[in-house]
PDB file of N, CA and C in Angstrom:
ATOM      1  N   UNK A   1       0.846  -1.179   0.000  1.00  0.00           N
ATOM      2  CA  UNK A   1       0.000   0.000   0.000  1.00  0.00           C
ATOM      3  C   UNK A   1       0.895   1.248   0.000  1.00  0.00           C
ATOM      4  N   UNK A   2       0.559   2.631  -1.284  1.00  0.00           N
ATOM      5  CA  UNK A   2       1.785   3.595  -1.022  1.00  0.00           C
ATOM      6  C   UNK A   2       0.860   4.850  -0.412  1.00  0.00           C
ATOM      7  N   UNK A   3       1.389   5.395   0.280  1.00  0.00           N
ATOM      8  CA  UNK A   3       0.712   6.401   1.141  1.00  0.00           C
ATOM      9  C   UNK A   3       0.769   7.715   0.528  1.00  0.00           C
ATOM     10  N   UNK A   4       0.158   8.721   0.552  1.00  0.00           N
ATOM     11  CA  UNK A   4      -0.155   9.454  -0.047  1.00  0.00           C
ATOM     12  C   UNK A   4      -0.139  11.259   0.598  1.00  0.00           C
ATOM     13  N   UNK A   5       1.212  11.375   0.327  1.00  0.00           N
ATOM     14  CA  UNK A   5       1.262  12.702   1.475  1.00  0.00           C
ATOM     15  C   UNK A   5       0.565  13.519   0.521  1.00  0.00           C
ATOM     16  N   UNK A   6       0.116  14.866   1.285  1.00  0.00           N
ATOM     17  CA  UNK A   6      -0.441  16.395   0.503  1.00  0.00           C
ATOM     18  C   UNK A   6       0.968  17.076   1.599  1.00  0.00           C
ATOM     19  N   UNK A   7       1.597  18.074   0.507  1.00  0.00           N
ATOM     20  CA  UNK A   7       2.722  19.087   0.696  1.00  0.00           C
ATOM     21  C   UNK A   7       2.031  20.532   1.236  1.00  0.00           C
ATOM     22  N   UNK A   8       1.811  21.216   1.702  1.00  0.00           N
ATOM     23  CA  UNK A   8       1.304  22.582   2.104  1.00  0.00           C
ATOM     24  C   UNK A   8       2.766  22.987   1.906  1.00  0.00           C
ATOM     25  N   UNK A   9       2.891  24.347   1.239  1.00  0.00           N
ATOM     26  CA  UNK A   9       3.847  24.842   0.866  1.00  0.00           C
ATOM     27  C   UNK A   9       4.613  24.206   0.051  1.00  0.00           C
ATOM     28  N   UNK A  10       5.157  24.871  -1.384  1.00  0.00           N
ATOM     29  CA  UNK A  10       5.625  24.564  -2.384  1.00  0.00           C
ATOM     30  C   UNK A  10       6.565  25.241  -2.583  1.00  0.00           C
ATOM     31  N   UNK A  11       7.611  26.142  -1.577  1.00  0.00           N
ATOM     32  CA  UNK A  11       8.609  26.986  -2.047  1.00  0.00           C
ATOM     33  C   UNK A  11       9.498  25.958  -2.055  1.00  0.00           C
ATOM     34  N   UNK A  12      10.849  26.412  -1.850  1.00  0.00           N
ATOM     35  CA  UNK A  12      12.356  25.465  -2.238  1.00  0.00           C
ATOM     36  C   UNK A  12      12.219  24.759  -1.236  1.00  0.00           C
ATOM     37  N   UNK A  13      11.781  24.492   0.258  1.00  0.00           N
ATOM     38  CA  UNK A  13      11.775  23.612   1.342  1.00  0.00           C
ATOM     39  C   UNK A  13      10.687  22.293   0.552  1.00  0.00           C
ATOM     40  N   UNK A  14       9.834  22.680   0.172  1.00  0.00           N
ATOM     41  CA  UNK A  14       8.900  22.041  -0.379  1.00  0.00           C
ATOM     42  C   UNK A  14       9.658  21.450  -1.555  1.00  0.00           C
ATOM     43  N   UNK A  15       9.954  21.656  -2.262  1.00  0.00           N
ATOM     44  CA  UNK A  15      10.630  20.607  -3.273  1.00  0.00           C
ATOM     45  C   UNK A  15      11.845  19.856  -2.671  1.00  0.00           C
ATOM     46  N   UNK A  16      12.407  20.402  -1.615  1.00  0.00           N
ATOM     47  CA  UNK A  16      13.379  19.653  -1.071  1.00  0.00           C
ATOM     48  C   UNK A  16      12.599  18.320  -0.356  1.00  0.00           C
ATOM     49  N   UNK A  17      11.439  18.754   0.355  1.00  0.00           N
ATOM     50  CA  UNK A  17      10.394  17.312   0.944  1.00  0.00           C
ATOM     51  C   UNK A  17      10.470  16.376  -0.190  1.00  0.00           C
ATOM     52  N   UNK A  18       9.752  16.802  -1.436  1.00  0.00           N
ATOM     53  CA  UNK A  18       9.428  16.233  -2.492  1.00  0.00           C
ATOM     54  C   UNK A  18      10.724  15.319  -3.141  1.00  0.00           C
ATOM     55  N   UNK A  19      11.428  15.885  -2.789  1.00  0.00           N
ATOM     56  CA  UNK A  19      12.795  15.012  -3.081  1.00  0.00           C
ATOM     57  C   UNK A  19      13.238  13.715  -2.334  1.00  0.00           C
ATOM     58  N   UNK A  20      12.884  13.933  -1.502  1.00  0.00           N
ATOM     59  CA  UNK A  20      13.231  12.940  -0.027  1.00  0.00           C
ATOM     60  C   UNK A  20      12.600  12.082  -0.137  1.00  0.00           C
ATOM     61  N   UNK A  21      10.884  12.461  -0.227  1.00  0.00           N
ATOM     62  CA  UNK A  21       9.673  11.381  -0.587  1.00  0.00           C
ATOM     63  C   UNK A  21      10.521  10.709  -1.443  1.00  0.00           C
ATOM     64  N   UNK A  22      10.881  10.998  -2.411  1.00  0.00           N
ATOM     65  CA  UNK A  22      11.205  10.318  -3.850  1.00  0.00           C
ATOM     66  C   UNK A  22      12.199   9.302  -3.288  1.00  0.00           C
ATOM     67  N   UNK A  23      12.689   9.189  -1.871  1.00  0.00           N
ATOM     68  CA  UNK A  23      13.841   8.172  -2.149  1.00  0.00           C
ATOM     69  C   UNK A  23      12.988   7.519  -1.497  1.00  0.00           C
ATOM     70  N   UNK A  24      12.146   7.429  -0.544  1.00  0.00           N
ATOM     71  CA  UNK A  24      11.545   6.325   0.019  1.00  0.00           C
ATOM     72  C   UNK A  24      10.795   5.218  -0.645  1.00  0.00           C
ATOM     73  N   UNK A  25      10.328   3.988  -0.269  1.00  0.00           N
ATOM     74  CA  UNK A  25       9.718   2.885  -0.704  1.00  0.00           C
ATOM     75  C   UNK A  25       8.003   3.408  -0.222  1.00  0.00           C
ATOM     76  N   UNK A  26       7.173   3.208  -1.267  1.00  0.00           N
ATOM     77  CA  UNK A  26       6.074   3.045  -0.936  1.00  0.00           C
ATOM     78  C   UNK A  26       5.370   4.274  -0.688  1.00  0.00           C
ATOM     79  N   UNK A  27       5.810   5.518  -0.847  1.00  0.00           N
ATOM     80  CA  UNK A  27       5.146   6.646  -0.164  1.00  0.00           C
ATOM     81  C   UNK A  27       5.467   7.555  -1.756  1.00  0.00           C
ATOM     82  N   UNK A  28       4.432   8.682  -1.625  1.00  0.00           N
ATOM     83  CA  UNK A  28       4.263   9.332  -2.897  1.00  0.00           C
ATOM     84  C   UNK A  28       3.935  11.089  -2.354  1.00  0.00           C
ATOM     85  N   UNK A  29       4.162  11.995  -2.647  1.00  0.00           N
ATOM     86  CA  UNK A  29       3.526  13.516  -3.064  1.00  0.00           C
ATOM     87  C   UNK A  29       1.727  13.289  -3.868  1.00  0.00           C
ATOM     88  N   UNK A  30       0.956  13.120  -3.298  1.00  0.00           N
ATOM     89  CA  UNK A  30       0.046  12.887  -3.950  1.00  0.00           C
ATOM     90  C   UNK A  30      -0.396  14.403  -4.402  1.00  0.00           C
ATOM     91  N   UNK A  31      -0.567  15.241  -3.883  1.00  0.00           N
ATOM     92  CA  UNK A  31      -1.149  16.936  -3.858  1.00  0.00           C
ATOM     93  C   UNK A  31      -0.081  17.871  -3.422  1.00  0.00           C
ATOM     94  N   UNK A  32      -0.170  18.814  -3.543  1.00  0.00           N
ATOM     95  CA  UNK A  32       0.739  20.258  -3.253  1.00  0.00           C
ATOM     96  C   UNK A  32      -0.149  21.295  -3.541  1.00  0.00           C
ATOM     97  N   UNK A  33       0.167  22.109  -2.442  1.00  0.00           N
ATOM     98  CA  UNK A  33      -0.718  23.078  -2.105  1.00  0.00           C
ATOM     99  C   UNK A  33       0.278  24.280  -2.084  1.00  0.00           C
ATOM    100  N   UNK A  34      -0.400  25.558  -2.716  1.00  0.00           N
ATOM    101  CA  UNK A  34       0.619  27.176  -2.724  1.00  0.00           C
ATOM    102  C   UNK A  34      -0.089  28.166  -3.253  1.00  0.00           C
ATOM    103  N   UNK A  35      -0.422  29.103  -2.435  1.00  0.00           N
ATOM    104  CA  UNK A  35      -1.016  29.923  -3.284  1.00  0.00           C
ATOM    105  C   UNK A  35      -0.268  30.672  -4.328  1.00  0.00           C
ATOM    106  N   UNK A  36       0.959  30.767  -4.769  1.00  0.00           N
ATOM    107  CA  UNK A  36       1.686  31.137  -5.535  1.00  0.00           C
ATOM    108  C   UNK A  36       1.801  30.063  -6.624  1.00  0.00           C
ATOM    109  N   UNK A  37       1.298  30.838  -7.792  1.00  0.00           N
ATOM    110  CA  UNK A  37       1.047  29.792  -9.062  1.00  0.00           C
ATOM    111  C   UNK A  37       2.143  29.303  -9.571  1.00  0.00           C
ATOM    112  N   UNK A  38       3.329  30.093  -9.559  1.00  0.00           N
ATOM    113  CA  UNK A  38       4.224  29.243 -10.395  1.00  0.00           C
ATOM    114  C   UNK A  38       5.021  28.261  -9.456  1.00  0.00           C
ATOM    115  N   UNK A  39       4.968  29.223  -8.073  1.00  0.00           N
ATOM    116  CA  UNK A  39       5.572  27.720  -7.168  1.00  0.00           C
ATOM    117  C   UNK A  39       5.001  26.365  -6.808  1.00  0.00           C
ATOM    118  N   UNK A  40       3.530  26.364  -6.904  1.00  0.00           N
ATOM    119  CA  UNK A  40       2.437  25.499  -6.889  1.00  0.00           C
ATOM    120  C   UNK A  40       2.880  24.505  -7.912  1.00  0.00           C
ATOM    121  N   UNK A  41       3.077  25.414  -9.526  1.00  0.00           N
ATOM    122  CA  UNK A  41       3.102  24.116 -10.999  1.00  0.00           C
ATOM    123  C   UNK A  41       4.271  23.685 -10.921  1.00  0.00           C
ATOM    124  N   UNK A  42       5.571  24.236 -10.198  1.00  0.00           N
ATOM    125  CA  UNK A  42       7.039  23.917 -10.066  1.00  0.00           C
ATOM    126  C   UNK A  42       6.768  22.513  -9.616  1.00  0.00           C
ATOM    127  N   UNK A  43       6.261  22.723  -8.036  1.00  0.00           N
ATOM    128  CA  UNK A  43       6.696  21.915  -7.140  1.00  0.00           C
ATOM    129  C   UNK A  43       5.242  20.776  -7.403  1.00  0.00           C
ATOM    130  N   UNK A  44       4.469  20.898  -8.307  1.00  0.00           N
ATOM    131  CA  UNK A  44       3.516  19.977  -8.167  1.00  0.00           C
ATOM    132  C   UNK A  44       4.197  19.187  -9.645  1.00  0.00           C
ATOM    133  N   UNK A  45       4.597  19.518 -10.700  1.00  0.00           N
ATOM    134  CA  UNK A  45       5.445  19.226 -11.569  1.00  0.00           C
ATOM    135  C   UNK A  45       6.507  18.171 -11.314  1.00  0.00           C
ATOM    136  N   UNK A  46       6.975  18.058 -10.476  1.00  0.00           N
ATOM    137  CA  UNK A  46       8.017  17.736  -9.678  1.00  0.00           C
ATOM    138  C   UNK A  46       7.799  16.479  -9.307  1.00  0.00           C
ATOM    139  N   UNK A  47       7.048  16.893  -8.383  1.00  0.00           N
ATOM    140  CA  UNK A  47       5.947  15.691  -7.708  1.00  0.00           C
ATOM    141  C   UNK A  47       5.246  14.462  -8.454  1.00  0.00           C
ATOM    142  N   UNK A  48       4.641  14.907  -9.825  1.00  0.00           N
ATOM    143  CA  UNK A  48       3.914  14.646 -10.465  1.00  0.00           C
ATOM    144  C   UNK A  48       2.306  14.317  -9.384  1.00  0.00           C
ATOM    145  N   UNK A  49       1.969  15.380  -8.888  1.00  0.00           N
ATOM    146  CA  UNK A  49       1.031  15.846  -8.163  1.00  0.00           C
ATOM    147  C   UNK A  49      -0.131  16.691  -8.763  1.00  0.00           C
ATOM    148  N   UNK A  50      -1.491  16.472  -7.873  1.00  0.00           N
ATOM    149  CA  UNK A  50      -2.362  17.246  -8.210  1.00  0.00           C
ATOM    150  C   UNK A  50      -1.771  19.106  -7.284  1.00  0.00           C
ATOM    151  N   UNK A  51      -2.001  19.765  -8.330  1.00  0.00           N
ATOM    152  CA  UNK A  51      -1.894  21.181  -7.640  1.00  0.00           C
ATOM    153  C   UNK A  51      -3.075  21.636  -6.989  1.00  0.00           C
ATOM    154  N   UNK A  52      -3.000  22.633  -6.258  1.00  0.00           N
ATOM    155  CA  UNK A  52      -4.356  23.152  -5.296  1.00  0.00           C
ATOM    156  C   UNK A  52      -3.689  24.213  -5.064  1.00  0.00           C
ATOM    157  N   UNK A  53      -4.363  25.615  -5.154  1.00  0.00           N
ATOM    158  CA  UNK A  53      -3.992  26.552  -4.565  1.00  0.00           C
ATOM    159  C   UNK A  53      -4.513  26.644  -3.332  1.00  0.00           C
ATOM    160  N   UNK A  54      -5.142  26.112  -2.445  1.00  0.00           N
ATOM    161  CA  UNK A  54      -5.439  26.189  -1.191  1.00  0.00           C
ATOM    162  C   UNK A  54      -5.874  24.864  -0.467  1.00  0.00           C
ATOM    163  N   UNK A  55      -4.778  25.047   0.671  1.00  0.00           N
ATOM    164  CA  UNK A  55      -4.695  23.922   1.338  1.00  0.00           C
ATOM    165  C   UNK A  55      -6.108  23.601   1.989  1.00  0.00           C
ATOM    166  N   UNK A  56      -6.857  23.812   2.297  1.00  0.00           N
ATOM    167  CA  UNK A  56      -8.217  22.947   2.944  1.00  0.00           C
ATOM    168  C   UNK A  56      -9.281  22.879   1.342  1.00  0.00           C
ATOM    169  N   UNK A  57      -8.974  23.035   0.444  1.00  0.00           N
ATOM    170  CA  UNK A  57      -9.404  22.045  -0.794  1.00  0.00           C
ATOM    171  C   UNK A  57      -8.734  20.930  -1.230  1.00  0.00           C
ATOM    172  N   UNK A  58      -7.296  20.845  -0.841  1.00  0.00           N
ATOM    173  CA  UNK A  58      -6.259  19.786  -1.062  1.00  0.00           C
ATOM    174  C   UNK A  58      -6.865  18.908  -0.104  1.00  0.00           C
ATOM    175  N   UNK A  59      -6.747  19.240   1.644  1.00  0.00           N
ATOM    176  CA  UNK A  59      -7.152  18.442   2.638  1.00  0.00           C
ATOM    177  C   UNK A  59      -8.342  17.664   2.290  1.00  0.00           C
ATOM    178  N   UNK A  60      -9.741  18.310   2.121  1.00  0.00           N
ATOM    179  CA  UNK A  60     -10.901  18.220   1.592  1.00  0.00           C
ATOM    180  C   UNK A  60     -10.777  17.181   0.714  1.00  0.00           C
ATOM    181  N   UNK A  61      -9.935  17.570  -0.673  1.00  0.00           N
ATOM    182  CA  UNK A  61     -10.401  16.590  -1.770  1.00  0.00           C
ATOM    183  C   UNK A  61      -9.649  15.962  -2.611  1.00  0.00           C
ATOM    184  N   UNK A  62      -8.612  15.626  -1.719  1.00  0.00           N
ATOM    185  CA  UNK A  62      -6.902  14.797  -2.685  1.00  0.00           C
ATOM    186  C   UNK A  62      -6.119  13.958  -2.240  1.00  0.00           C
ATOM    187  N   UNK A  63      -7.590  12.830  -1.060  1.00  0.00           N
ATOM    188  CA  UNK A  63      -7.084  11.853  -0.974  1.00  0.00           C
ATOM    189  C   UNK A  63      -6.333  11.380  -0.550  1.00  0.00           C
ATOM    190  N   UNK A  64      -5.465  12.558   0.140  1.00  0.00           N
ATOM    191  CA  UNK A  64      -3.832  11.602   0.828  1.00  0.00           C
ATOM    192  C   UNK A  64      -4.186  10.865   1.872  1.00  0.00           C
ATOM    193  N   UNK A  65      -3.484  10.658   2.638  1.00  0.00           N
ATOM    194  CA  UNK A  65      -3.454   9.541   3.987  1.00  0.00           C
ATOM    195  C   UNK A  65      -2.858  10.744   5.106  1.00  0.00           C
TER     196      UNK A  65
END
């Protein structure tokens, strides 16, 4: 079963998470949340994540664990 984080915040700390996820077994970036659009498509890009500009629509409706 791979678990399914949501990211709140998408600046450079946030892609650095997104990186880390990436080495683990079994766990994924499912969503990323930013109200800043291009840091949102960066870091959801990245991810290969759903984007959300606001985190309690991500929480709400993207499924993570």
């Amino acid at each position: 079963m791979i678990t399914r984080y949501g990211l709140i915040g998408a600046g450079m700390m946030g892609r650095e998470h997104i990186r880390n996820v990436a080495l683990l077994d079994d766990v994924c970036v499912a969503a990323v949340s930013d109200p800043d659009d291009d840091q949102r498509a960066e870091s959801a890009a990245l991810a290969g994540a759903a984007p959300y500009a606001d985190h309690r629509a991500m929480i709400a409706g993207a499924g993570c664990d």
